[in-house]
Protein backbone atom coordinates (compact mmCIF):
# COMPACT_ATOMS: atom_id res chain seq x y z
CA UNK A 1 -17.77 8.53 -35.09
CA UNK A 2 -14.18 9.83 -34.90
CA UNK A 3 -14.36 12.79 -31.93
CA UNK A 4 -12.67 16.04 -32.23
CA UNK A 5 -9.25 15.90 -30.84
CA UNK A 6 -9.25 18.33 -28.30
CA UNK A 7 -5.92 17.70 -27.18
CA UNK A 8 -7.68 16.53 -23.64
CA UNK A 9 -8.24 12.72 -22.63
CA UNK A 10 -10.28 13.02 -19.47
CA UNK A 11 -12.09 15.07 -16.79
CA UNK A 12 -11.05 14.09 -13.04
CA UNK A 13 -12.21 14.82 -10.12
CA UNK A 14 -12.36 18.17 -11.09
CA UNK A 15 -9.50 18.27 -12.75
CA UNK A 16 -8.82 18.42 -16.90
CA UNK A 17 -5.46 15.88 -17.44
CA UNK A 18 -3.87 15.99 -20.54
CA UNK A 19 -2.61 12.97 -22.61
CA UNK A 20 0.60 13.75 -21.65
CA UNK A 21 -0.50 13.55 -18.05
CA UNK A 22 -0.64 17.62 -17.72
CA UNK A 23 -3.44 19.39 -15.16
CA UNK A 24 -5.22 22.26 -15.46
CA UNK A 25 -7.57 23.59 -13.37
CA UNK A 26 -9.97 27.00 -12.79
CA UNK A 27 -10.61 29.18 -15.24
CA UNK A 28 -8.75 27.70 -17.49
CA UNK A 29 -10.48 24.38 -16.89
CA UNK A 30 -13.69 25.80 -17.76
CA UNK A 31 -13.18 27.21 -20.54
CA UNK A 32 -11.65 24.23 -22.01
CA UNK A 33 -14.40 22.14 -20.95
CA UNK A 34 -16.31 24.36 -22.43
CA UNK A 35 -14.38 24.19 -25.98
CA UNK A 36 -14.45 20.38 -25.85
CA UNK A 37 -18.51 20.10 -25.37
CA UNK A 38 -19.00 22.51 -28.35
CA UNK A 39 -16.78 20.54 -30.09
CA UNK A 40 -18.70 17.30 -29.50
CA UNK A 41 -22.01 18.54 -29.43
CA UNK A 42 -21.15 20.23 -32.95
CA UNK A 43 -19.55 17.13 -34.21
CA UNK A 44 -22.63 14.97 -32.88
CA UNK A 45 -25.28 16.40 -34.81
CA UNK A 46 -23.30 14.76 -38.80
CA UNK A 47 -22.72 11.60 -37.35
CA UNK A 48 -24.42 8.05 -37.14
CA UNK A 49 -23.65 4.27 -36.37
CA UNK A 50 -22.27 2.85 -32.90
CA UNK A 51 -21.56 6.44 -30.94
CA UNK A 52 -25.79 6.96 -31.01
CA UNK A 53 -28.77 4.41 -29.89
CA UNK A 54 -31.22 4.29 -32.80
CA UNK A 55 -32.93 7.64 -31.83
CA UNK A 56 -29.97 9.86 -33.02
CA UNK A 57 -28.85 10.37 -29.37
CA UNK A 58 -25.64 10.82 -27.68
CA UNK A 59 -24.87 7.64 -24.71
CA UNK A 60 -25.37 8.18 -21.25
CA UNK A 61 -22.24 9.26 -19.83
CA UNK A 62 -20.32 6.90 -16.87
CA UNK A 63 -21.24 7.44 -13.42
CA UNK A 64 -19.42 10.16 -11.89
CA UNK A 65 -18.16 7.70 -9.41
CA UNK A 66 -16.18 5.94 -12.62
CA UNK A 67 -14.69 9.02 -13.65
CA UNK A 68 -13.36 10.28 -10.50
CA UNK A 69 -11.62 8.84 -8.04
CA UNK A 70 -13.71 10.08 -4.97
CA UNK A 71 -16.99 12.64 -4.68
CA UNK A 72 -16.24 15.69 -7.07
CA UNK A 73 -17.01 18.09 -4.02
CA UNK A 74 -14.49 16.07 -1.66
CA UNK A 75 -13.09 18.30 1.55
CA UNK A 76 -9.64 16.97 1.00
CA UNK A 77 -8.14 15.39 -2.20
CA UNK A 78 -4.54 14.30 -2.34
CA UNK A 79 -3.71 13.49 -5.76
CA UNK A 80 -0.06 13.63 -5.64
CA UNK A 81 0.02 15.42 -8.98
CA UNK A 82 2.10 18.42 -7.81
CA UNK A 83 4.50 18.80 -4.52
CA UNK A 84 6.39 21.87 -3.64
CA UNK A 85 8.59 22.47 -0.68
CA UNK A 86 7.53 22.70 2.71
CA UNK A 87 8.97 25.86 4.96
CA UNK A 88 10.85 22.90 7.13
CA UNK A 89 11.89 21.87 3.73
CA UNK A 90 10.19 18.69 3.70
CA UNK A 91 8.11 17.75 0.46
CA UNK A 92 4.33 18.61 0.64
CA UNK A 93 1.75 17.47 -1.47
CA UNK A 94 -1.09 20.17 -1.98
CA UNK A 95 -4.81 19.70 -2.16
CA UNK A 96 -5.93 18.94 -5.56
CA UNK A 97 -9.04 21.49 -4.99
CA UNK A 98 -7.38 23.88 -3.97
CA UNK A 99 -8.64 23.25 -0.09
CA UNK A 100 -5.76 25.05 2.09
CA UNK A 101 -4.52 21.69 3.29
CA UNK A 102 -1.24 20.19 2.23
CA UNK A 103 0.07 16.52 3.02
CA UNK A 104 3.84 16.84 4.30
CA UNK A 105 6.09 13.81 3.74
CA UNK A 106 7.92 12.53 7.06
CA UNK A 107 9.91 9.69 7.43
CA UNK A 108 12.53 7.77 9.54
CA UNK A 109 15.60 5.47 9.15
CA UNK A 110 15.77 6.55 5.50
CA UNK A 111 12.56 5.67 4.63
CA UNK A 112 11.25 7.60 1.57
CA UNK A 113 8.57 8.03 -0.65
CA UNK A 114 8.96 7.28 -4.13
CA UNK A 115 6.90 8.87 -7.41
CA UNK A 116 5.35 5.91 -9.32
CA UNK A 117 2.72 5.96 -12.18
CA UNK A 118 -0.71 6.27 -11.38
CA UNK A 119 -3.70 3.96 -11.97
CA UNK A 120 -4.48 5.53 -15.62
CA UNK A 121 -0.85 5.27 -16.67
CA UNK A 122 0.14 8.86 -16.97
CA UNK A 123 -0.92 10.44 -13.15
CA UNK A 124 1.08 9.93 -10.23
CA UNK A 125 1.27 8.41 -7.69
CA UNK A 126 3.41 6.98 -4.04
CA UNK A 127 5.23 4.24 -3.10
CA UNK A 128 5.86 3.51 -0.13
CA UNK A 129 8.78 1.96 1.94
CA UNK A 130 9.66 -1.97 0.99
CA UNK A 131 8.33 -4.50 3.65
CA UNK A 132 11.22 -5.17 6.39
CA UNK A 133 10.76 -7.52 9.46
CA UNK A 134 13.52 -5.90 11.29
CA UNK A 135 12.41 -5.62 14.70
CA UNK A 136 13.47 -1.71 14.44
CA UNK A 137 15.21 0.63 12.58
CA UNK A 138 12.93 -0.21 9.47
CA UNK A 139 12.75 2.57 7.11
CA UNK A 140 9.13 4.24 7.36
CA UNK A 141 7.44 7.01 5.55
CA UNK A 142 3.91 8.88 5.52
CA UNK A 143 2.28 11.66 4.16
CA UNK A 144 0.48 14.25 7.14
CA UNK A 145 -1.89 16.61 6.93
CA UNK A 146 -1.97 19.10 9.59
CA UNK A 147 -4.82 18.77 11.86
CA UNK A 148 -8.23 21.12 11.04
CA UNK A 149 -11.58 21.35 12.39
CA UNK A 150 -12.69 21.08 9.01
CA UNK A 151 -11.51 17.63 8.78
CA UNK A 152 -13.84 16.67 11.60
CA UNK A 153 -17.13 14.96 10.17
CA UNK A 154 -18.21 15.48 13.65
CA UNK A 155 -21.95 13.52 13.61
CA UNK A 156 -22.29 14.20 9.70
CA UNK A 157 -22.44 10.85 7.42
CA UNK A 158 -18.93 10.70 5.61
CA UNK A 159 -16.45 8.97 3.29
CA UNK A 160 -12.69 7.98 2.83
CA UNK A 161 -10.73 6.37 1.13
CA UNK A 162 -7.93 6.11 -1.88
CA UNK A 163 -6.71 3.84 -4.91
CA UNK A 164 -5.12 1.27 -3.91
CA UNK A 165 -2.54 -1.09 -5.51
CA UNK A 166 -0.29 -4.04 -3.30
CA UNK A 167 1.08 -7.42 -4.33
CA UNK A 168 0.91 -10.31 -1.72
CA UNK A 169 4.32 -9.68 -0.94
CA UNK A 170 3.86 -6.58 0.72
CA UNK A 171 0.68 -7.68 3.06
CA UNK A 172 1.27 -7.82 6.67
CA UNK A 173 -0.91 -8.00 10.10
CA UNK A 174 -1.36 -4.36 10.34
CA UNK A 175 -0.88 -1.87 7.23
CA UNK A 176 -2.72 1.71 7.80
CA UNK A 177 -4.10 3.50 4.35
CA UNK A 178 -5.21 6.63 6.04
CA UNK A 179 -6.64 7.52 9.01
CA UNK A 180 -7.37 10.32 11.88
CA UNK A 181 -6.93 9.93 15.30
CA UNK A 182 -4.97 6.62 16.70
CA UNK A 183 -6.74 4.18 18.91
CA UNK A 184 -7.91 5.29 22.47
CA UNK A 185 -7.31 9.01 21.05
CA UNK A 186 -9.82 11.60 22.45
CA UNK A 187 -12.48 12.63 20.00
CA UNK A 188 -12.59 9.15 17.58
CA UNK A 189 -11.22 7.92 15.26
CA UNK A 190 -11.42 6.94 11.88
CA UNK A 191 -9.01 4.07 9.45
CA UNK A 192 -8.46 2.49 6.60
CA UNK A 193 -6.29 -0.21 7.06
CA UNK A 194 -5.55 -3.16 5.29
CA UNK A 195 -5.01 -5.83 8.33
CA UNK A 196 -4.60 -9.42 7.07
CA UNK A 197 -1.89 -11.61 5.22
CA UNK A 198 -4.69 -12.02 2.87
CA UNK A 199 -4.89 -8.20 1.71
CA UNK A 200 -8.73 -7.86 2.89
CA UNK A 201 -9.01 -3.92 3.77
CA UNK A 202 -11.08 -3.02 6.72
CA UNK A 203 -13.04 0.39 7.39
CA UNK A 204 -12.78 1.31 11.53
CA UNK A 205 -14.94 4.44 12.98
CA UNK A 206 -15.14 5.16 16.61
CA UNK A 207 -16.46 7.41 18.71
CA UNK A 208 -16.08 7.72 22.35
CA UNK A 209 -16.45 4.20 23.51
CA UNK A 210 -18.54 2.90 20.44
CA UNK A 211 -16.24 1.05 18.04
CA UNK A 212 -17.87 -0.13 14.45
CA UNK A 213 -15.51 -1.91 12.24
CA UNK A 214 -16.31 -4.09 8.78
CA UNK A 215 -13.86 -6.06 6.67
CA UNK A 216 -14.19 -6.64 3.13
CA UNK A 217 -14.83 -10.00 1.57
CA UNK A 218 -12.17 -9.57 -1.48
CA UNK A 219 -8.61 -8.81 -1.33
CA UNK A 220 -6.88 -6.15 -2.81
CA UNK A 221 -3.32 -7.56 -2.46
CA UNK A 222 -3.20 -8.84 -6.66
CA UNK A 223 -0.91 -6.29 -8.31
CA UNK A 224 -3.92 -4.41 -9.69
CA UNK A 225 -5.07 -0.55 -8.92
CA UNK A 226 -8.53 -0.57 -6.69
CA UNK A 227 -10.59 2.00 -5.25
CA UNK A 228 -11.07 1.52 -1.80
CA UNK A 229 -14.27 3.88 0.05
CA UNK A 230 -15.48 3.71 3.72
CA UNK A 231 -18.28 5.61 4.63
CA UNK A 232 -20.09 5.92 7.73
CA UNK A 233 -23.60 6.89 7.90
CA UNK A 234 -26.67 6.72 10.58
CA UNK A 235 -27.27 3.04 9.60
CA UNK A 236 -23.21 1.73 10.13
CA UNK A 237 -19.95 1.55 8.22
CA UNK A 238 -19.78 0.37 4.81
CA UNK A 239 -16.39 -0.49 2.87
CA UNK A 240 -16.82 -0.44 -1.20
CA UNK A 241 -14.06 -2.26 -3.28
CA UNK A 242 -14.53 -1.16 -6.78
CA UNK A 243 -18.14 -2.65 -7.15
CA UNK A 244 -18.09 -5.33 -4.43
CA UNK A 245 -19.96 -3.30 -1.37
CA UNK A 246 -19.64 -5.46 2.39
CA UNK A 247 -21.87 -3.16 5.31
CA UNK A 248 -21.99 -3.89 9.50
CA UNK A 249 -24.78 -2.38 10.62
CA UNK A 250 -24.47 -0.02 13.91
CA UNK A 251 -24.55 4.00 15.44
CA UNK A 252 -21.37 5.95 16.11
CA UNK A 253 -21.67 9.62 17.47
CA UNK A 254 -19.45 12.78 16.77
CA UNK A 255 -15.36 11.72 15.37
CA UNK A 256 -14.09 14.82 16.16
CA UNK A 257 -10.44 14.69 17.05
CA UNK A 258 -7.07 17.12 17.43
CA UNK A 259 -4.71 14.59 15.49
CA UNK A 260 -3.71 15.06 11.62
CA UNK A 261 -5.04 13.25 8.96
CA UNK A 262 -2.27 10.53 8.28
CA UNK A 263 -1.87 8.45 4.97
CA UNK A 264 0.73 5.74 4.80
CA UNK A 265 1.17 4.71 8.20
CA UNK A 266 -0.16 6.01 11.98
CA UNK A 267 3.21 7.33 12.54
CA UNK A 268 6.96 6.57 11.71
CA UNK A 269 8.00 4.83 15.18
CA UNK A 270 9.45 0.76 14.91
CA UNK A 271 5.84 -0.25 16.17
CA UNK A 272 3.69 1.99 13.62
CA UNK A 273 1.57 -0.08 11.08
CA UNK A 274 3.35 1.10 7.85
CA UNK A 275 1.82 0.40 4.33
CA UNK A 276 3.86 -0.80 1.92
CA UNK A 277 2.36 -0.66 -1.69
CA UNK A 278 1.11 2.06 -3.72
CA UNK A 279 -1.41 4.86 -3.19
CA UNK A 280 -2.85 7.67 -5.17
CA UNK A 281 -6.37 9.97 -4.72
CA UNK A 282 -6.37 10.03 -1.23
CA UNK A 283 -9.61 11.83 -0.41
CA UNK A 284 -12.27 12.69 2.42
CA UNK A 285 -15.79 13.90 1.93
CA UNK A 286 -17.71 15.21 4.90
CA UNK A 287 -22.18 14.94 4.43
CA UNK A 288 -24.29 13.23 2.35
């Protein structure tokens, strides 16, 4: 059955995108929503052959988790969609929920961020600085989100994480996603990191003195888009790479911490773990 063109090609993460790679969000996203399920539901009803099962009804829809590229009710969602102009005059990159949180672009030694396409083709997303092995002055770059208590799981189960995309080329020993807090930091932390030559990404959460890390058993580092999650809950720290899941069982108490949420690197200094491939949904999720 030939659908309705609506003009629309997907819902994501709470956001309608265009086919031309447009957003729209709000009001205006519901009522367009809207318009597109009376279309299909109206268009449904005079159809037959592979778009029904044999009873006449409409397929299952995916998972949410396949249409989105973290929990539709995230607390922070960087999408890179839009950026506007900081008041230091820096680039920022707003929430794409419309959270009051915005992810400010700093670098050093001309390090920059560059606008790529996304993992659908028509999004965007960022690049970041090409691998150097200066001993310093190596151009860095990451994107910072101011630091808020709402960004504080605290003792609440939670999830992180991004789509990722890095060829073997760009691997090193150390490479930080996105994290909060830096190691021995008051109040926890929590990382994403991807930490071998082999482009296996690892999942850290501490609190206090208890550390619980797991590392997954597939590599990311194949010139292909992946969703990377960690999520901590009573049981441990799990780290999901598109459908392969690897778990460490273990407790860790309140990650509450004073330092900015930090996506590209742990800072800009010669020492700082910078990532060097691609990144786009950059999201956290605080409860179950």
């Amino acid at each position: 059955m030939a659908l309705p063109n609506t003009g629309y090609a997907a819902v994501r993460g709470g956001v309608l995108r265009g086919a031309a790679g447009e957003v729209h969000g709000g009001r205006d996203l519901i009522a367009r929503v809207g318009l597109a399920a009376v279309l299909l539901v109206g268009g449904a009803s005079g159809c037959a052959g592979s778009d029904t099962d044999p009873d006449g009804r409409l397929p299952e829809p995916e998972p949410t988790s396949r249409l989105t590229p973290g929990p539709p009710d995230a607390d922070l969602w960087l999408s890179f969609e839009a950026d506007a102009v900081g008041v230091d005059g820096s680039r920022e990159y707003p929430d794409a929920f419309g959270h009051p949180f915005a992810g400010r672009v700093v670098t050093a030694n001309d390090g920059k961020l560059e606008l790529v396409p996304g993992p659908d083709g028509a999004g965007r997303a960022v690049a970041f600085p090409a691998r150097c092995t200066a001993p310093i002055g190596c151009p860095r770059a990451m994107v910072e989100v101011i630091p808020a208590p709402a960004l504080n799981p605290g003792e609440a189960d939670f999830e992180y994480g991004a789509r990722v995309w890095l060829s073997p080329d760009q691997t090193t020993t150390g490479s930080n996603i996105v994290q909060k807090g830096r190691f021995g930091t008051t109040g926890g932390q929590w990382k994403l990191q991807v930490d071998s030559a082999e482009g296996e990404p690892s999942c850290v959460v501490r609190s206090g003195t208890d550390v619980l890390t797991v590392r997954s058993s597939v590599s990311i580092a194949d010139v292909a888009w992946h969703r990377v999650v960690c999520r901590r809950d009573k049981e441990g720290v799990s780290i999901r790479v598109d459908d392969t899941v690897d778990r460490v069982a273990g407790r860790t108490g309140s990650v509450s911490s004073s330092w900015p949420v930090r996506v590209g690197s742990p800072g800009v200094g010669d020492q700082d773990d910078q990532f060097h491939g691609r990144l786009d949904d950059v999201f956290l999720r605080i409860g179950s």
